[in-house]
Structures are given as structure tokens and as C-alpha cells.
N, C-alpha and C. Protein backbone atom coordinates (compact mmCIF):
# COMPACT_ATOMS: atom_id res chain seq x y z
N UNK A 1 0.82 -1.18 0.00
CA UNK A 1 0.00 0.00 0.00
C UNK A 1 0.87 1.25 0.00
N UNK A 2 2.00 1.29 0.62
CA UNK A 2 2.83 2.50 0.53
C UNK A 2 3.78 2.71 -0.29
N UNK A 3 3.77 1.35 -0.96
CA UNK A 3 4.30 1.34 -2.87
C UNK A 3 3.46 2.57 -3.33
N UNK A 4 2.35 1.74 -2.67
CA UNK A 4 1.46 2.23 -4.54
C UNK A 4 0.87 4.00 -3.94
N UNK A 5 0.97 4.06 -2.89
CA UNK A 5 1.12 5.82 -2.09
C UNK A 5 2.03 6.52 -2.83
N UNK A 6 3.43 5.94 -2.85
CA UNK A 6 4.60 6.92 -3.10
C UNK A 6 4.15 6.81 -4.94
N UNK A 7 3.97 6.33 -5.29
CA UNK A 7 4.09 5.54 -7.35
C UNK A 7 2.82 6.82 -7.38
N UNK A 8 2.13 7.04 -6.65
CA UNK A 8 1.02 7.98 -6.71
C UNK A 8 1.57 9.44 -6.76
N UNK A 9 2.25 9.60 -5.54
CA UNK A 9 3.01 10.81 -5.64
C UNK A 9 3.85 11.29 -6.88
N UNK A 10 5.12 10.26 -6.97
CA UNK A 10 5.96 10.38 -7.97
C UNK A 10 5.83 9.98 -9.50
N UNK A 11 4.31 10.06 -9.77
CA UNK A 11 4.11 9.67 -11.31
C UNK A 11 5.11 9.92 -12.35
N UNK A 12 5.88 11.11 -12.07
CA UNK A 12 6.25 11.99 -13.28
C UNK A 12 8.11 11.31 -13.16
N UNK A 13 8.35 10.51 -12.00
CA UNK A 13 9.32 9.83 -11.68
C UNK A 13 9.31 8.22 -11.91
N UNK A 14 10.54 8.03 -12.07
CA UNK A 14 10.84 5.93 -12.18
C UNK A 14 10.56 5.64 -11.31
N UNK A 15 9.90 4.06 -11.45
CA UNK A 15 9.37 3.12 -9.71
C UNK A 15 10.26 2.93 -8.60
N UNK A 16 11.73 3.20 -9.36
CA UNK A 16 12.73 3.20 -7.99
C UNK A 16 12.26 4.02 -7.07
N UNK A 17 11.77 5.41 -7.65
CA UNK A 17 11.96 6.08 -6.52
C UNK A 17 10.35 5.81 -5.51
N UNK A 18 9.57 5.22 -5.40
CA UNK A 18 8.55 4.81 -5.39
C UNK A 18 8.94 3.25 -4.09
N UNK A 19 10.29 2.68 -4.46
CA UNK A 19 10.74 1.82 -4.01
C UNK A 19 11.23 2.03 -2.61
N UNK A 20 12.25 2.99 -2.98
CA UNK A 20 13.17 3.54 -2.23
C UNK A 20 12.18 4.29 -1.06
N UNK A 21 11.67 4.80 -1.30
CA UNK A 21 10.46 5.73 -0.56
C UNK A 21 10.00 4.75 0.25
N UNK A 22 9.25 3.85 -0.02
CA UNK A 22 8.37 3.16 0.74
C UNK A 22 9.23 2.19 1.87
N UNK A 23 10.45 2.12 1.05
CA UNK A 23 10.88 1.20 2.16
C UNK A 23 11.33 1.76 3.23
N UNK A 24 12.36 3.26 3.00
CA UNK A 24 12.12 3.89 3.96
C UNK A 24 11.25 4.15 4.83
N UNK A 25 10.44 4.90 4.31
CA UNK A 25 9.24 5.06 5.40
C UNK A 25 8.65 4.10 6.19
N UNK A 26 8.16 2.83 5.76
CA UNK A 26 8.20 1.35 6.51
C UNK A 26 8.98 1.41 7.43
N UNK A 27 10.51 1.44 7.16
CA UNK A 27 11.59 0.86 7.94
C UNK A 27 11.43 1.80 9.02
N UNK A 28 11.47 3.67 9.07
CA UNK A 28 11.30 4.81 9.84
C UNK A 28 10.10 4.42 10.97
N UNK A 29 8.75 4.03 10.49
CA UNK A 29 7.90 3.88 11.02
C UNK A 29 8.11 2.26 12.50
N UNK A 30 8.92 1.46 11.55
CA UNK A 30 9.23 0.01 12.45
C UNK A 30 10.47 0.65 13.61
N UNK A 31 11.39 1.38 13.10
CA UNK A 31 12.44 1.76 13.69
C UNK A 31 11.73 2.83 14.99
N UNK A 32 11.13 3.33 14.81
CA UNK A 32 9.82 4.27 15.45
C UNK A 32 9.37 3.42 16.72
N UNK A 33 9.38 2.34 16.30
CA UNK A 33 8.37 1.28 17.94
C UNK A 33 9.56 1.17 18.67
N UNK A 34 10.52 1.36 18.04
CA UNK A 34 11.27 0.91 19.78
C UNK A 34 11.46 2.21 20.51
N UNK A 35 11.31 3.75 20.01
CA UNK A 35 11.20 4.45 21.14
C UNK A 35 9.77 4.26 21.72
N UNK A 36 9.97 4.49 23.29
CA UNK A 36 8.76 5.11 24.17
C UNK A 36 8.68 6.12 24.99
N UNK A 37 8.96 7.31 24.18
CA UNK A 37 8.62 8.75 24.74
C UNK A 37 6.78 8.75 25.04
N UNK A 38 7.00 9.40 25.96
CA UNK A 38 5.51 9.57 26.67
C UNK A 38 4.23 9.97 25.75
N UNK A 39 4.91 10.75 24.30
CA UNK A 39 3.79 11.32 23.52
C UNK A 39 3.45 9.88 22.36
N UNK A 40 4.55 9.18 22.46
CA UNK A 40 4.50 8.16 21.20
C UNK A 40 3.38 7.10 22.18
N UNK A 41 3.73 7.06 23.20
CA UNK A 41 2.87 5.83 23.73
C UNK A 41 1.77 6.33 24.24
N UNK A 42 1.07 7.44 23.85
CA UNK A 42 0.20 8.12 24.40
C UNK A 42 -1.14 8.48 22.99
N UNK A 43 0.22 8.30 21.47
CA UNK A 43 -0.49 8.21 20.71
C UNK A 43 -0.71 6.93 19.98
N UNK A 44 -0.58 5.88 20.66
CA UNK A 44 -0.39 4.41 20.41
C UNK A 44 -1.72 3.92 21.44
N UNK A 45 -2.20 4.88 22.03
CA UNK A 45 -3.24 4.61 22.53
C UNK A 45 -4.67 4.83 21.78
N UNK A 46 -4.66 5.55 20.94
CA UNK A 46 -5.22 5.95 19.68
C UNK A 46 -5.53 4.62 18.74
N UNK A 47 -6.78 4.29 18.46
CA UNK A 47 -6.56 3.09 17.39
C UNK A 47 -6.52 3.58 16.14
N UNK A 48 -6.66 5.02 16.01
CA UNK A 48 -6.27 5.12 14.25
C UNK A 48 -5.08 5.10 13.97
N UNK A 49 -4.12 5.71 15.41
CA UNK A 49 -2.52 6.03 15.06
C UNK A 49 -1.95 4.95 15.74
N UNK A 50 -2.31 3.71 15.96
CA UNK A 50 -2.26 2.61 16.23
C UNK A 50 -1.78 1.60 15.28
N UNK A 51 -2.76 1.95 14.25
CA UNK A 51 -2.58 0.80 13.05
C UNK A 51 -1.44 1.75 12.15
N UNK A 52 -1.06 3.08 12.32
CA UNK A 52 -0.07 3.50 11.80
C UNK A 52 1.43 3.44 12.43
N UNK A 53 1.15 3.95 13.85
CA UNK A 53 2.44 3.48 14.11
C UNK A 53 3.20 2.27 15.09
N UNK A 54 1.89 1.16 14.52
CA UNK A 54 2.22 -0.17 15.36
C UNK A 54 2.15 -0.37 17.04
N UNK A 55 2.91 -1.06 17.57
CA UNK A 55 2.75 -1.24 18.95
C UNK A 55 4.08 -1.88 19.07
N UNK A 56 4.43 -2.78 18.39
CA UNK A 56 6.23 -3.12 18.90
C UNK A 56 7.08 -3.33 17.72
N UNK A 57 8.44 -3.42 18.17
CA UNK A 57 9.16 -3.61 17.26
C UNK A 57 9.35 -5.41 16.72
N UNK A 58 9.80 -5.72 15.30
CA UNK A 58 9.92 -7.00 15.00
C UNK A 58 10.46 -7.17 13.92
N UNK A 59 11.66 -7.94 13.53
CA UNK A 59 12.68 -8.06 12.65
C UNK A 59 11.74 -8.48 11.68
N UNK A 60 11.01 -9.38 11.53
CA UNK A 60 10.45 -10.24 10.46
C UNK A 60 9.65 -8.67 9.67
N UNK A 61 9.15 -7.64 10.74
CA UNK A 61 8.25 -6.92 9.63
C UNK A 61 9.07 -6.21 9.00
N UNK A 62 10.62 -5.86 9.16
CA UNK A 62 11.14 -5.21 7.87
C UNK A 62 11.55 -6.36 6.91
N UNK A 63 11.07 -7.96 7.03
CA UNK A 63 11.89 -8.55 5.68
C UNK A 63 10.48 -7.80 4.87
N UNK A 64 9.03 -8.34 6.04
CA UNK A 64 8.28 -7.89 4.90
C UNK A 64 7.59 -7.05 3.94
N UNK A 65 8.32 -5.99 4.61
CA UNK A 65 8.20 -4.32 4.46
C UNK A 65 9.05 -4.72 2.98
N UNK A 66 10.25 -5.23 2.84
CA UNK A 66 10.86 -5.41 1.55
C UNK A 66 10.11 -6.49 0.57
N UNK A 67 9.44 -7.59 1.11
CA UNK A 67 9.21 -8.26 0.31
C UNK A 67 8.01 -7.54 -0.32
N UNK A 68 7.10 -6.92 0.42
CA UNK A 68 5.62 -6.10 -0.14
C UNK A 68 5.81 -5.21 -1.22
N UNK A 69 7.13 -3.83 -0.81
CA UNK A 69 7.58 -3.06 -2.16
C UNK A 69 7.78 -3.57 -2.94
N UNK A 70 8.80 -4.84 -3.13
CA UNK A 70 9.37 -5.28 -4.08
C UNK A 70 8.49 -6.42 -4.91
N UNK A 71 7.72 -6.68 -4.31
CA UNK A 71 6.63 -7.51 -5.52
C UNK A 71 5.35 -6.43 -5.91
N UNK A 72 5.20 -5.56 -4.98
CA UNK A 72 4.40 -4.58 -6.04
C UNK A 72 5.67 -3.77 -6.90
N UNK A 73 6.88 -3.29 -6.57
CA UNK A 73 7.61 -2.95 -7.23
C UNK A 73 7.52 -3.46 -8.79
N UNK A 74 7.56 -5.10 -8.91
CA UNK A 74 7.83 -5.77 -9.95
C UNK A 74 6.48 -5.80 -10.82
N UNK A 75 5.24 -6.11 -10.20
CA UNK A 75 3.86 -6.07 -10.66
C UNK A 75 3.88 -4.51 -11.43
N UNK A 76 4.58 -3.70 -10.60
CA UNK A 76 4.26 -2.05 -11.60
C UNK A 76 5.19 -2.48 -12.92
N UNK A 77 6.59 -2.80 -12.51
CA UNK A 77 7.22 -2.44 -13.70
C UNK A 77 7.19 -3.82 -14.83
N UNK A 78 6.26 -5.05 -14.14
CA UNK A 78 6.27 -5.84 -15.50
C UNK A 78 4.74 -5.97 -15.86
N UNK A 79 3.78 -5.88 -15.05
CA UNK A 79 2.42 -6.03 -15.67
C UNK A 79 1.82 -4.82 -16.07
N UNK A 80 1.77 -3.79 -15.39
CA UNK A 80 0.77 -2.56 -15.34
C UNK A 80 1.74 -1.22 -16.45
N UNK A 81 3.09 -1.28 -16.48
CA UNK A 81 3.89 -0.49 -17.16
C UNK A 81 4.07 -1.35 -18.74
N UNK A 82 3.27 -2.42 -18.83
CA UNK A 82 3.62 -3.21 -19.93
C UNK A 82 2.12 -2.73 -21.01
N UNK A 83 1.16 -2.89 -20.44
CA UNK A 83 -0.40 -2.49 -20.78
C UNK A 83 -0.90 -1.00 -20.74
N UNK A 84 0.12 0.21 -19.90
CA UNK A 84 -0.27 1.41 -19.67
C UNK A 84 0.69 2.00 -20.29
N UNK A 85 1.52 1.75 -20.93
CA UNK A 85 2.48 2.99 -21.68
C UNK A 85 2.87 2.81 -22.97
């Protein structure tokens, strides 16, 4: 979903950067749960900013933070860039 956020933004740009973006931000957001400053766990009490900025940290969700970009990565640049341009 934050593939296809950034590919939204950067139309006028290549899917790298679309790539690069998302994984960052993923990774920022995972890297994010291991602080607990009083305002982060205060807005983790929140269930909308909950499902955004998680509840703990966990190695497995940055493989899949990479594996998610990178197969929508590939779906943009071999199915949808093959039929749309």
C-alpha cells in the first residue's frame, strides 16, 4: 500500500523512486516502535494512530516491508507499465 502511495506521488518519476520511498518510510515507522517517549505511547493509545504506528518492534516486519515493495515494485514495472504505456 505504501508502494502504490509513493508511485502515486511520484508519477512523473521511475518506480525506484517509489521503491526507495516506501521502504524507507516502513523501515522509519518500524524503527519508530522501539522508542517510548511519553507522547508516542500516548499516541499508540489511539486506534487510528495505532494501526499506523504499530505497537512493537519486530525483525520479520522489515523482511516484509521489503518483500511487499518489491513484488508490487515488480507487478508495476512488469504487468501494469507493460499495458499502460
Amino acid at each position: 500500500m505504501i508502494y502504490w502511495f509513493f508511485r502515486f506521488i511520484f508519477t512523473t518519476k521511475k518506480s525506484y523512486y517509489a521503491l526507495i520511498f516506501s521502504v524507507l518510510f516502513c523501515f522509519g515507522i518500524e524503527f519508530l516502535q522501539l522508542l517510548q517517549h511519553p507522547i508516542l505511547i500516548e499516541w499508540r493509545n489511539n486506534p487510528m494512530l495505532r494501526l499506523v504506528l504499530g505497537q512493537g518492534f519486530l525483525w520479520t516486519d522489515l523482511i516484509a516491508y521489503c518483500l511487499g515493495s518489491l513484488i508490487a515494485f515488480f507487478i508495476d514495472r512488469k504487468i501494469i507499465n507493460r499495458y499502460f504505456k
